[in-house]
Protein backbone atom coordinates (compact mmCIF):
# COMPACT_ATOMS: atom_id res chain seq x y z
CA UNK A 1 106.95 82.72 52.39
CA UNK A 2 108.44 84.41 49.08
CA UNK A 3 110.55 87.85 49.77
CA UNK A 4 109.45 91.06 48.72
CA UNK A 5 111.34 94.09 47.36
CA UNK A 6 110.51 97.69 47.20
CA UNK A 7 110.59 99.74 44.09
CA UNK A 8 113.81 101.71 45.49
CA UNK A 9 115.36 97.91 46.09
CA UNK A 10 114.58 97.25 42.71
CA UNK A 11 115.47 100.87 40.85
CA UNK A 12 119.06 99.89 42.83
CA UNK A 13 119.72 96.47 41.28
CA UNK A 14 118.62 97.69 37.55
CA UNK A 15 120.93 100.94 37.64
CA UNK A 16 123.86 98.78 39.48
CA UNK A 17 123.41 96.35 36.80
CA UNK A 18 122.89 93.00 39.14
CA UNK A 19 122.41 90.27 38.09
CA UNK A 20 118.34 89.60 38.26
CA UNK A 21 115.81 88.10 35.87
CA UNK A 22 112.62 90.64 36.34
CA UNK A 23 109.74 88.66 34.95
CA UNK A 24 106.06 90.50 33.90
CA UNK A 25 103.61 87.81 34.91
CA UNK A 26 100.66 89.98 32.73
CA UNK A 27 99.74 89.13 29.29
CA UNK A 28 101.55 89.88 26.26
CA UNK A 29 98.96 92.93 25.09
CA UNK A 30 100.12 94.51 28.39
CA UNK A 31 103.98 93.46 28.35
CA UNK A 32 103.95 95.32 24.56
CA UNK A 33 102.21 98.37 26.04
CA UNK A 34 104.41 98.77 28.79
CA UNK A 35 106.89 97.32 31.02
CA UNK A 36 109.83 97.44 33.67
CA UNK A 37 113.65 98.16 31.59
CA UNK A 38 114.46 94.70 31.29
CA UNK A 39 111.76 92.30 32.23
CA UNK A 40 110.53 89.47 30.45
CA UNK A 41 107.69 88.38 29.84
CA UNK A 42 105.92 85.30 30.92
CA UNK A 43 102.02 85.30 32.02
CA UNK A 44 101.04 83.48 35.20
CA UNK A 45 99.47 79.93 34.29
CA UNK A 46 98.87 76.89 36.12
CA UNK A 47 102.07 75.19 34.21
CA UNK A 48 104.34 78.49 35.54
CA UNK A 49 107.06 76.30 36.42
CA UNK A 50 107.70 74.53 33.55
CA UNK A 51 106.86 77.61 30.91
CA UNK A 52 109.77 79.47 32.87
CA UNK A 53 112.14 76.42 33.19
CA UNK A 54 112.14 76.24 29.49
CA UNK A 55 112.19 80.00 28.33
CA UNK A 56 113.92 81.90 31.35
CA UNK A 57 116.55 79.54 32.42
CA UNK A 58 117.86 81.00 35.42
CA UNK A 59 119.89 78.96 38.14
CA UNK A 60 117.90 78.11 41.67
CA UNK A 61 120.44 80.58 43.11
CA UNK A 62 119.61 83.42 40.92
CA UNK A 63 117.76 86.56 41.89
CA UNK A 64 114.04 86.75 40.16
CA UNK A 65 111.72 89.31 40.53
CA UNK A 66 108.34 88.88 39.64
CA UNK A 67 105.45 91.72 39.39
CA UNK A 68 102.19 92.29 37.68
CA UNK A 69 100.03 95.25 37.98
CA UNK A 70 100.19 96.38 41.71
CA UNK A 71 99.18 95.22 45.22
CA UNK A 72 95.75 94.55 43.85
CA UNK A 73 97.29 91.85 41.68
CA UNK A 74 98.20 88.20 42.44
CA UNK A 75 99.63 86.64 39.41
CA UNK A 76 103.05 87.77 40.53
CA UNK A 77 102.44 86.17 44.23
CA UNK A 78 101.36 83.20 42.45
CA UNK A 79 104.22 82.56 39.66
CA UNK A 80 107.01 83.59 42.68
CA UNK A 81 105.31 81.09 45.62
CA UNK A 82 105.34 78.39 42.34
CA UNK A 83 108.92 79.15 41.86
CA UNK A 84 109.77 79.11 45.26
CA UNK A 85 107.78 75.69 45.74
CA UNK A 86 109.79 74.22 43.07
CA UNK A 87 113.26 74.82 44.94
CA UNK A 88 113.98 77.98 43.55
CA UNK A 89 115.56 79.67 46.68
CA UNK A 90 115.90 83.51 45.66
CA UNK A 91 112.89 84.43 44.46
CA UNK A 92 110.99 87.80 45.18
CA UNK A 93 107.67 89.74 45.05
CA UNK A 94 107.68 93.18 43.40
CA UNK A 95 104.12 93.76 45.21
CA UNK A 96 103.48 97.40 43.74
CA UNK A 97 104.14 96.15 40.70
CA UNK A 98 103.93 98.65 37.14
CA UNK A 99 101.78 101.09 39.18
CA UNK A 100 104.50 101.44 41.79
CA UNK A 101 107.07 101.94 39.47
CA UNK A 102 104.77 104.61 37.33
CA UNK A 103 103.80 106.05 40.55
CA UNK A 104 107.91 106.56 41.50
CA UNK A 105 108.24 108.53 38.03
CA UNK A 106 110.51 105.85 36.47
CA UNK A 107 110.57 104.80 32.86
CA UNK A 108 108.99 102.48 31.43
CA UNK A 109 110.18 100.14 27.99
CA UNK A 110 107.38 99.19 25.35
């Protein structure tokens, strides 16, 4: 079962600087419009693995945060149980998503 974080949990590891690749699972139209400080982006699709493998990079170790929209929204569930199925060991679910963050009154990047 993938991990979940909270947006204070994730607020934390931004401002301390940790080491985390935050990953926007929406499309591109919605990435450009607004998104996390730091996140890239790469939409949910059925070849997730393989699409982050070769743009993201990141270690199986390494901490990745995925999130879409908010708890309403699955593509982040999806893209972090695909990661997780592929060996990837420290994976988590940012379940509120852009809403949660909006809704804590933190900045967004466009």
């Amino acid at each position: 079962m993938v991990k979940t974080t909270s947006t204070d949990e994730l607020k934390t590891l931004l401002d301390n600087k940790k080491q985390v690749y935050l990953i926007d699972t929406l499309n591109p139209k919605s990435y450009e419009a607004r998104h996390i400080p730091t996140a890239k982006s790469l939409p949910y699709a059925p070849n997730f693995v393989e699409l982050f493998e070769k743009n993201i990079g990141a270690n199986k170790d390494d901490r990745i945060v995925m999130y879409c929209m908010s708890d309403g929204c699955q593509l982040s569930d999806l893209a972090a149980q695909a990661l997780e199925q592929a060996g990837y060991n420290n994976v988590y679910h940012y379940e509120d998503g852009l809403a949660g963050w909006q809704d804590a009154g933190y900045e967004f990047e466009t």
